[in-house]
PDB file of N, CA and C in Angstrom:
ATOM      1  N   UNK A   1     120.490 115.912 132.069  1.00  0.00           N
ATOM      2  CA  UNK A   1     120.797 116.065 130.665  1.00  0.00           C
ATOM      3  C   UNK A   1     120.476 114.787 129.881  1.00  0.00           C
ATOM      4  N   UNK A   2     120.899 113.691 130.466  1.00  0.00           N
ATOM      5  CA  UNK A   2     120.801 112.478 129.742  1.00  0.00           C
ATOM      6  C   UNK A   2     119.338 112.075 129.379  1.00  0.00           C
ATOM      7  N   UNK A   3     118.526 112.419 130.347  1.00  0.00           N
ATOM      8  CA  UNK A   3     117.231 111.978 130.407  1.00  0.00           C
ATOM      9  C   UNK A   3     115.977 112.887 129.296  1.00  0.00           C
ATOM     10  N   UNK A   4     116.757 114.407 129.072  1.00  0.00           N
ATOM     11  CA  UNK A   4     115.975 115.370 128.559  1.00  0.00           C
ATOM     12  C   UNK A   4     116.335 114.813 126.509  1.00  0.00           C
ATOM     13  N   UNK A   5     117.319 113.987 126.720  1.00  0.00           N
ATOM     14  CA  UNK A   5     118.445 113.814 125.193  1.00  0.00           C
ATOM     15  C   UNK A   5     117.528 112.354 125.071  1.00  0.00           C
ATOM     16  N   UNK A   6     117.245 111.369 126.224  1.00  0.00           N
ATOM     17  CA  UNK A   6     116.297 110.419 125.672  1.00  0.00           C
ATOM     18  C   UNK A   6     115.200 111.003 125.109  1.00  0.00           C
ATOM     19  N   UNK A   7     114.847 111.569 126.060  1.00  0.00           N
ATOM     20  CA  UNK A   7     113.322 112.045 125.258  1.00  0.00           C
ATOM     21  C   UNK A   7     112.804 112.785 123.966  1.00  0.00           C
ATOM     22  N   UNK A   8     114.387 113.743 123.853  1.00  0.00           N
ATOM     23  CA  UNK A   8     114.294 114.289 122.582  1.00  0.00           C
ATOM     24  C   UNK A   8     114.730 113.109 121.385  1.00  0.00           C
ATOM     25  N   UNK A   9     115.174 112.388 121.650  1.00  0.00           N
ATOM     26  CA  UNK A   9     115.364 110.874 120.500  1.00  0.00           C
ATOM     27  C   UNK A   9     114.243 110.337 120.523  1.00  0.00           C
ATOM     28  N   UNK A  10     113.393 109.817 121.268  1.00  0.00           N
ATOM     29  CA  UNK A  10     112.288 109.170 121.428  1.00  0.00           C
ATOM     30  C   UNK A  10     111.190 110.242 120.623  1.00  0.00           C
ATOM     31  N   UNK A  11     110.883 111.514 120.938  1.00  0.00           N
ATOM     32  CA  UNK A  11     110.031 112.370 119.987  1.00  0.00           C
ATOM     33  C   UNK A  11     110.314 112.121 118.565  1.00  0.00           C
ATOM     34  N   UNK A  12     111.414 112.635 118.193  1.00  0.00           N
ATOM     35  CA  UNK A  12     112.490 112.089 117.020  1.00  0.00           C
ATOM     36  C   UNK A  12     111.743 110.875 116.382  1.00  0.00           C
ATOM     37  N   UNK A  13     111.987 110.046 117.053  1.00  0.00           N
ATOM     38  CA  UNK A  13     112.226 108.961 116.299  1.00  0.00           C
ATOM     39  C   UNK A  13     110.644 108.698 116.138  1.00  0.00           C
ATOM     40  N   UNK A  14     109.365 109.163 117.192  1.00  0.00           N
ATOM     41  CA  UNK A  14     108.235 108.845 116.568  1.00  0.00           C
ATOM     42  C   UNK A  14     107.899 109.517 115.543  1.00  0.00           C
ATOM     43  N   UNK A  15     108.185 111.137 115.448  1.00  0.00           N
ATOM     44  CA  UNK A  15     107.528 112.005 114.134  1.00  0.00           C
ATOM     45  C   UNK A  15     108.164 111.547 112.743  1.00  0.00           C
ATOM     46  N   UNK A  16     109.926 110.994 112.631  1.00  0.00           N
ATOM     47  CA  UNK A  16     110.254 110.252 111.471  1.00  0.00           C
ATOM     48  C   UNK A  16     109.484 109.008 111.347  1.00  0.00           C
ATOM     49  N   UNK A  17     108.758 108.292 112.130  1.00  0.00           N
ATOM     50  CA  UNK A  17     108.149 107.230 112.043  1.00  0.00           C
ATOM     51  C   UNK A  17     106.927 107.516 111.327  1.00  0.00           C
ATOM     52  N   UNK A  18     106.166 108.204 112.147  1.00  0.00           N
ATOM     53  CA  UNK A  18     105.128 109.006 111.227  1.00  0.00           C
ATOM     54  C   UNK A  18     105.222 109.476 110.017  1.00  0.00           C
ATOM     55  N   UNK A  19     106.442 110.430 110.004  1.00  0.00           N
ATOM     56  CA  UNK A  19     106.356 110.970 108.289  1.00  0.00           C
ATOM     57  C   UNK A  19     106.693 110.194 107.610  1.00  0.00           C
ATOM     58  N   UNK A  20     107.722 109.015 107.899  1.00  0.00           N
ATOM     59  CA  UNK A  20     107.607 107.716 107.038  1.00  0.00           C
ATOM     60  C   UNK A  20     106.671 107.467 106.424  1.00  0.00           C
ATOM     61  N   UNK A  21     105.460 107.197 107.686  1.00  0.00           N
ATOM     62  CA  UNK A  21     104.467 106.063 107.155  1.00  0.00           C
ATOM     63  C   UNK A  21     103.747 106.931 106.024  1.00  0.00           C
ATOM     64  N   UNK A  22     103.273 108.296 105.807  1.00  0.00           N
ATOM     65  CA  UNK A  22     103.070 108.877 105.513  1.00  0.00           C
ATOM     66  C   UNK A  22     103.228 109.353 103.849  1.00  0.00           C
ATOM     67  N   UNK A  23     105.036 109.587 103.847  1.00  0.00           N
ATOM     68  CA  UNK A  23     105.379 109.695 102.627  1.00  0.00           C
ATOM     69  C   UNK A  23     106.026 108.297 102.008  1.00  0.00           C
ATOM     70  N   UNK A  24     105.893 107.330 102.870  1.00  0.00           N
ATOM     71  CA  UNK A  24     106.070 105.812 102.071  1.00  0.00           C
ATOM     72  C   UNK A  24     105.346 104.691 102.424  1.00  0.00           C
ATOM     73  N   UNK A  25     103.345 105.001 102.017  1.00  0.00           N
ATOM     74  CA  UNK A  25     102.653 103.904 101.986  1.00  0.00           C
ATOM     75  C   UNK A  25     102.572 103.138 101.671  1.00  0.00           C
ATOM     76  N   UNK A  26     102.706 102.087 102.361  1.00  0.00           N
ATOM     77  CA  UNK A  26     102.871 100.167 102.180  1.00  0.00           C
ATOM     78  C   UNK A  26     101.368  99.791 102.252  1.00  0.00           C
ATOM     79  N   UNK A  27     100.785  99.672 101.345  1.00  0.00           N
ATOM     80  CA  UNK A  27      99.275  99.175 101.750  1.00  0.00           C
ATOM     81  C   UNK A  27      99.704  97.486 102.155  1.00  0.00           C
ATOM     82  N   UNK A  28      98.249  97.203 102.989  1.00  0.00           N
ATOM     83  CA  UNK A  28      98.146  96.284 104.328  1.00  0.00           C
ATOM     84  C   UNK A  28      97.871  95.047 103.079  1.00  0.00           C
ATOM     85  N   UNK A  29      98.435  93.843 103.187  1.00  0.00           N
ATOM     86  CA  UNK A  29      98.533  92.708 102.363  1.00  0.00           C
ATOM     87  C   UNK A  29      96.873  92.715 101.867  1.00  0.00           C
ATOM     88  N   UNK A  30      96.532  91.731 101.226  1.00  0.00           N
ATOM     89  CA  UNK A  30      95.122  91.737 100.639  1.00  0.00           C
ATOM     90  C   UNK A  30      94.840  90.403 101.617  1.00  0.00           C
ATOM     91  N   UNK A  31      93.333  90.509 102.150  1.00  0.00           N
ATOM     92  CA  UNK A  31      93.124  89.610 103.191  1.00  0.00           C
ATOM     93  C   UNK A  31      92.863  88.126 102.252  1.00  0.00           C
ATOM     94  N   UNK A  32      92.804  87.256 103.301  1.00  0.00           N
ATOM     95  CA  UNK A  32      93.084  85.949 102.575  1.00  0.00           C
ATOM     96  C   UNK A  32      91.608  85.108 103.141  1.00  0.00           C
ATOM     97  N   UNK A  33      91.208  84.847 101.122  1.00  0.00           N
ATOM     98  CA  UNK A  33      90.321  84.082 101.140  1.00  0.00           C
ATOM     99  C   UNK A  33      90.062  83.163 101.978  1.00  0.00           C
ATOM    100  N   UNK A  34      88.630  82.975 102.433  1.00  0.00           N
ATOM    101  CA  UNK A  34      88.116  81.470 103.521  1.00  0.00           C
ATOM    102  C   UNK A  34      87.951  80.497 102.478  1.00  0.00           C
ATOM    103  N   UNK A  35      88.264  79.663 103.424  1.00  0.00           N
ATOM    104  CA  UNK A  35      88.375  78.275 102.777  1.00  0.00           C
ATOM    105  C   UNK A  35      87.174  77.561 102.062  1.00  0.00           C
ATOM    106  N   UNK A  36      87.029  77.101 100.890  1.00  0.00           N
ATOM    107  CA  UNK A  36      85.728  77.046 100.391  1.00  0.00           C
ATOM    108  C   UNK A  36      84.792  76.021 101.483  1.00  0.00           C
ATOM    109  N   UNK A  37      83.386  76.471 100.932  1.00  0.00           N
ATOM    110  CA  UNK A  37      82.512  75.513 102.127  1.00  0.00           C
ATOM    111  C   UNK A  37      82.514  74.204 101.464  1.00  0.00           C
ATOM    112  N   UNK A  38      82.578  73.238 102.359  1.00  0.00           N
ATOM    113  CA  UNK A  38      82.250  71.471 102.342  1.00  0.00           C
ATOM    114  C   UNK A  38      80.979  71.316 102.034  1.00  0.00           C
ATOM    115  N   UNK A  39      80.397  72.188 102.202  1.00  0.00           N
ATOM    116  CA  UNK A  39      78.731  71.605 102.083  1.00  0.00           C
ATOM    117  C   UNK A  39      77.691  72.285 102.740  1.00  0.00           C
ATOM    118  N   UNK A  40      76.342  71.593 102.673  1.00  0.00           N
ATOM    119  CA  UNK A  40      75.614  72.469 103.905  1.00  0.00           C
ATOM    120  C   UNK A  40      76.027  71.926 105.370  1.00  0.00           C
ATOM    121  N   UNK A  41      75.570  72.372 106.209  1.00  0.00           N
ATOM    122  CA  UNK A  41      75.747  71.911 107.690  1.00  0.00           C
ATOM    123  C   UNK A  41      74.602  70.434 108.010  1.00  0.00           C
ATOM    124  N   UNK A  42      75.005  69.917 108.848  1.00  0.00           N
ATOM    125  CA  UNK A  42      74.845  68.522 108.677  1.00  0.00           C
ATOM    126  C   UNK A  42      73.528  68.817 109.396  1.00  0.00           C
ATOM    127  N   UNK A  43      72.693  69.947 109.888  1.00  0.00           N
ATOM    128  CA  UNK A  43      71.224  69.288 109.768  1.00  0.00           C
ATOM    129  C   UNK A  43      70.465  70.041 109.148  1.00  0.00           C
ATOM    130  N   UNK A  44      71.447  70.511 107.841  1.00  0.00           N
ATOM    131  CA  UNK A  44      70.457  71.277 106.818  1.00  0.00           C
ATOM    132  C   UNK A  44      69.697  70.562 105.711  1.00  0.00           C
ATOM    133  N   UNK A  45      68.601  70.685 105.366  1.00  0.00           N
ATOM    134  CA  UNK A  45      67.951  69.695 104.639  1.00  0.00           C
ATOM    135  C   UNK A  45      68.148  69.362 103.177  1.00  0.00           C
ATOM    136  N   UNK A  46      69.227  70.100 102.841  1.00  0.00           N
ATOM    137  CA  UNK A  46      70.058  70.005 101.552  1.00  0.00           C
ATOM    138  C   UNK A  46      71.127  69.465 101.861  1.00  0.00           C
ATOM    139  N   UNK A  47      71.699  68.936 102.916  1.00  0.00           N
ATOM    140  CA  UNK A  47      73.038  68.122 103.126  1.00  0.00           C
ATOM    141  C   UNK A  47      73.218  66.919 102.132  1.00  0.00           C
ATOM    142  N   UNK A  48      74.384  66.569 102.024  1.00  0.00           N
ATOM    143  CA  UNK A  48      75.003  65.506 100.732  1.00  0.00           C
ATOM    144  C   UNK A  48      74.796  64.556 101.598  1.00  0.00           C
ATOM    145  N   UNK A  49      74.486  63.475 100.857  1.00  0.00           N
ATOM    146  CA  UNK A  49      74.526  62.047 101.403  1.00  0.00           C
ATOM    147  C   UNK A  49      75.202  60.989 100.469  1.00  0.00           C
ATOM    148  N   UNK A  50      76.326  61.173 100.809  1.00  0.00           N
ATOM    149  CA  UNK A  50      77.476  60.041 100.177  1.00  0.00           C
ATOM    150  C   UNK A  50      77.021  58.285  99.791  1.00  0.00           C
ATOM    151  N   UNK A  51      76.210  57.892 100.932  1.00  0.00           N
ATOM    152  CA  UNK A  51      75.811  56.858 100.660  1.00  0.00           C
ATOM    153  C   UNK A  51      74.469  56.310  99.439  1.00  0.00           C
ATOM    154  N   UNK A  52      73.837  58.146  99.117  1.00  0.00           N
ATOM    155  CA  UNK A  52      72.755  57.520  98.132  1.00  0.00           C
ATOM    156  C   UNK A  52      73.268  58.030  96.718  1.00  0.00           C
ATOM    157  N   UNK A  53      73.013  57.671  95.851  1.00  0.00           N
ATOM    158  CA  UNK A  53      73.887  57.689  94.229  1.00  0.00           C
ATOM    159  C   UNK A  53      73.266  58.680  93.463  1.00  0.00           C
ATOM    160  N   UNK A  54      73.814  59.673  93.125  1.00  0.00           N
ATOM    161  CA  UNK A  54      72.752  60.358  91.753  1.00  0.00           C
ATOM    162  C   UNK A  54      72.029  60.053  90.903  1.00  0.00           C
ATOM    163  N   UNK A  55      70.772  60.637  90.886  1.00  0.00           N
ATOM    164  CA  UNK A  55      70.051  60.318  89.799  1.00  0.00           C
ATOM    165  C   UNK A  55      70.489  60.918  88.390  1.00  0.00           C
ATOM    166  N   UNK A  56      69.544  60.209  87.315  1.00  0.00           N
ATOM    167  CA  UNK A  56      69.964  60.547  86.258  1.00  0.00           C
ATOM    168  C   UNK A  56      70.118  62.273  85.790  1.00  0.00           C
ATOM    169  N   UNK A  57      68.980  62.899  86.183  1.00  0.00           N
ATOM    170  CA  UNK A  57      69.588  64.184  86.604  1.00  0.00           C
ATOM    171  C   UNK A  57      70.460  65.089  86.864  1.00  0.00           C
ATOM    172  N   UNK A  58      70.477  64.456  88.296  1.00  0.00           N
ATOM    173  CA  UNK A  58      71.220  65.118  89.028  1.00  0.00           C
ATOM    174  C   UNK A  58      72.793  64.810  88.393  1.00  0.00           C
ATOM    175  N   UNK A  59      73.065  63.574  87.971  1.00  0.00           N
ATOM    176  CA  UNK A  59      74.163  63.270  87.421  1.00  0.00           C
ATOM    177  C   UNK A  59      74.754  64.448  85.674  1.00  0.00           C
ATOM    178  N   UNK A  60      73.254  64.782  85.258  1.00  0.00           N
ATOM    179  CA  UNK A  60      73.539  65.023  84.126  1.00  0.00           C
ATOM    180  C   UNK A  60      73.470  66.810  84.493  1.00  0.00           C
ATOM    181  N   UNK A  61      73.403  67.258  85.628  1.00  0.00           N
ATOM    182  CA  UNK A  61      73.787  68.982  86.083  1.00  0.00           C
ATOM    183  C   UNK A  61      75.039  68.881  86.571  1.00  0.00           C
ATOM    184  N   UNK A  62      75.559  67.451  87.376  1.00  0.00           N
ATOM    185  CA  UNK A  62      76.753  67.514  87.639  1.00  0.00           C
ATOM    186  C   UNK A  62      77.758  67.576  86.605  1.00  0.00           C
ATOM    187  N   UNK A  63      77.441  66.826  85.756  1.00  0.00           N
ATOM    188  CA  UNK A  63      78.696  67.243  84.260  1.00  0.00           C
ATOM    189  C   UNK A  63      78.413  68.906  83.763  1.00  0.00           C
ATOM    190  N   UNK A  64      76.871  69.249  83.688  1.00  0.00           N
ATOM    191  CA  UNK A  64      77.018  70.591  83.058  1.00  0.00           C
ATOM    192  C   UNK A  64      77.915  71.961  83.810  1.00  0.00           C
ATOM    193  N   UNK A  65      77.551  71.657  85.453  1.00  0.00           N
ATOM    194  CA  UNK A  65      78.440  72.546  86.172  1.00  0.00           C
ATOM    195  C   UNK A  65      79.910  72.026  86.482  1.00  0.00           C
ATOM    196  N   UNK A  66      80.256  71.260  85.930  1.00  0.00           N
ATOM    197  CA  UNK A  66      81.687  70.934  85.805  1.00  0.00           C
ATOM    198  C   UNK A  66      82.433  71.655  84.753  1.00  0.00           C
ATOM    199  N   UNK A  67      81.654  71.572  83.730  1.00  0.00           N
ATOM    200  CA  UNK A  67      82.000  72.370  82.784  1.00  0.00           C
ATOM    201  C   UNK A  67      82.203  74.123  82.833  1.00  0.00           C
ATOM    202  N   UNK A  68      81.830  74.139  83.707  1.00  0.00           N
ATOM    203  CA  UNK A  68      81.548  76.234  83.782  1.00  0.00           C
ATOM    204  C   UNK A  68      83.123  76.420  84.316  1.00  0.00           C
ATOM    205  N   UNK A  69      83.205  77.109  83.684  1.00  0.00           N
ATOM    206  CA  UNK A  69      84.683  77.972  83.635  1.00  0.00           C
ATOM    207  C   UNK A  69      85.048  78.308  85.872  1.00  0.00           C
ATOM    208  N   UNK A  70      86.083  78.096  86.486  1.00  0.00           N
ATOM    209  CA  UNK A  70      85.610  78.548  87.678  1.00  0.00           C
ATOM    210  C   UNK A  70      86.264  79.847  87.821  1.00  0.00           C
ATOM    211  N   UNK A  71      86.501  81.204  88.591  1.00  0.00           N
ATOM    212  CA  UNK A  71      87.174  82.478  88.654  1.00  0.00           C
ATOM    213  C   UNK A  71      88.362  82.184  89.331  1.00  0.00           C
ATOM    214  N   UNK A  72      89.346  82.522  89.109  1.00  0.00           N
ATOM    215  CA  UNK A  72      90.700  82.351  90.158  1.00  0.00           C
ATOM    216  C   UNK A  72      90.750  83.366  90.950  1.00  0.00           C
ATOM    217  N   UNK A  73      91.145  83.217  92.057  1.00  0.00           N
ATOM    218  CA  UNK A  73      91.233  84.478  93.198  1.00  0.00           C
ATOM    219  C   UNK A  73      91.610  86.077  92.494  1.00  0.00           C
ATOM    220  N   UNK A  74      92.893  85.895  91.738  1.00  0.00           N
ATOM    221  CA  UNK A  74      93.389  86.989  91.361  1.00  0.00           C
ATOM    222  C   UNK A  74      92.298  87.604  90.260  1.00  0.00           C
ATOM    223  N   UNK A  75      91.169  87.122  89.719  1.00  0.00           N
ATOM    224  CA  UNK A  75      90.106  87.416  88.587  1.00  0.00           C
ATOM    225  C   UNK A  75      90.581  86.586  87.466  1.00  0.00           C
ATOM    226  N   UNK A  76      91.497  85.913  87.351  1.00  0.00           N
ATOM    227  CA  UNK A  76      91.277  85.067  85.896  1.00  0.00           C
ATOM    228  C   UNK A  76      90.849  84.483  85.950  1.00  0.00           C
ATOM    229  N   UNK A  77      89.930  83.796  84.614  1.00  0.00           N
ATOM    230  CA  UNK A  77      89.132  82.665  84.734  1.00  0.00           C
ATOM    231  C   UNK A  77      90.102  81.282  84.553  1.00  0.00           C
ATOM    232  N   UNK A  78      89.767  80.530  85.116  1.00  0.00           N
ATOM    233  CA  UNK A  78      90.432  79.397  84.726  1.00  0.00           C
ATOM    234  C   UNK A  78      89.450  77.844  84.282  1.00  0.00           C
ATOM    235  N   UNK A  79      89.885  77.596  83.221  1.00  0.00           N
ATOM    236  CA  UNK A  79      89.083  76.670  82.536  1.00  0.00           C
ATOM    237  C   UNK A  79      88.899  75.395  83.601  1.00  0.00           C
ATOM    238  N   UNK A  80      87.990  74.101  83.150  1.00  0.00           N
ATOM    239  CA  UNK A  80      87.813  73.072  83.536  1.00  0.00           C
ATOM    240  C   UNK A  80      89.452  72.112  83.854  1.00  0.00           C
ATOM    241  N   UNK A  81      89.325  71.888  84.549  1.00  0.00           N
ATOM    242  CA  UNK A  81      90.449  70.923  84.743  1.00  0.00           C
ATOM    243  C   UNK A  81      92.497  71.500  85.007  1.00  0.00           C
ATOM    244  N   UNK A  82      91.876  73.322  84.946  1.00  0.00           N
ATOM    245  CA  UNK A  82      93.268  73.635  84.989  1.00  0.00           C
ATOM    246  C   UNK A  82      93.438  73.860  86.607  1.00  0.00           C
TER     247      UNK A  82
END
């Protein structure tokens, strides 16, 4: 008897588990952004080299893309410096 009363709890308790999930969907968290990249890989031929200085150029795209608005994860934009 005891053993036929587990099993009927154990059925039980999976089909309420089921119709749970069923009639009260929890969607699965939102996966989490990778970490932004450092750079290229160190024997790519665009790699940064810390030790040589920007040119006038290059210095004067670095202020213009500083300026561009960047996207925040959630979709807002978020301005320079916030």
């Amino acid at each position: 008897m005891v053993p036929a009363l587990a099993w009927l709890q154990r059925v039980l308790q999976e089909a309420l588990t089921a119709l749970g999930r069923v009639w009260f969907f929890i969607p699965p968290p939102p996966p989490v952004p990778p970490p932004p990249p450092t750079g290229p890989a160190s024997g790519h031929p665009e790699r940064l080299r810390p030790d040589v200085p920007l040119t006038d150029q290059e210095e004067a795209l670095r202020r213009q893309l500083a300026d561009i608005a960047v996207p925040d994860p959630i979709g807002e934009e978020k301005g320079p410096g916030a």
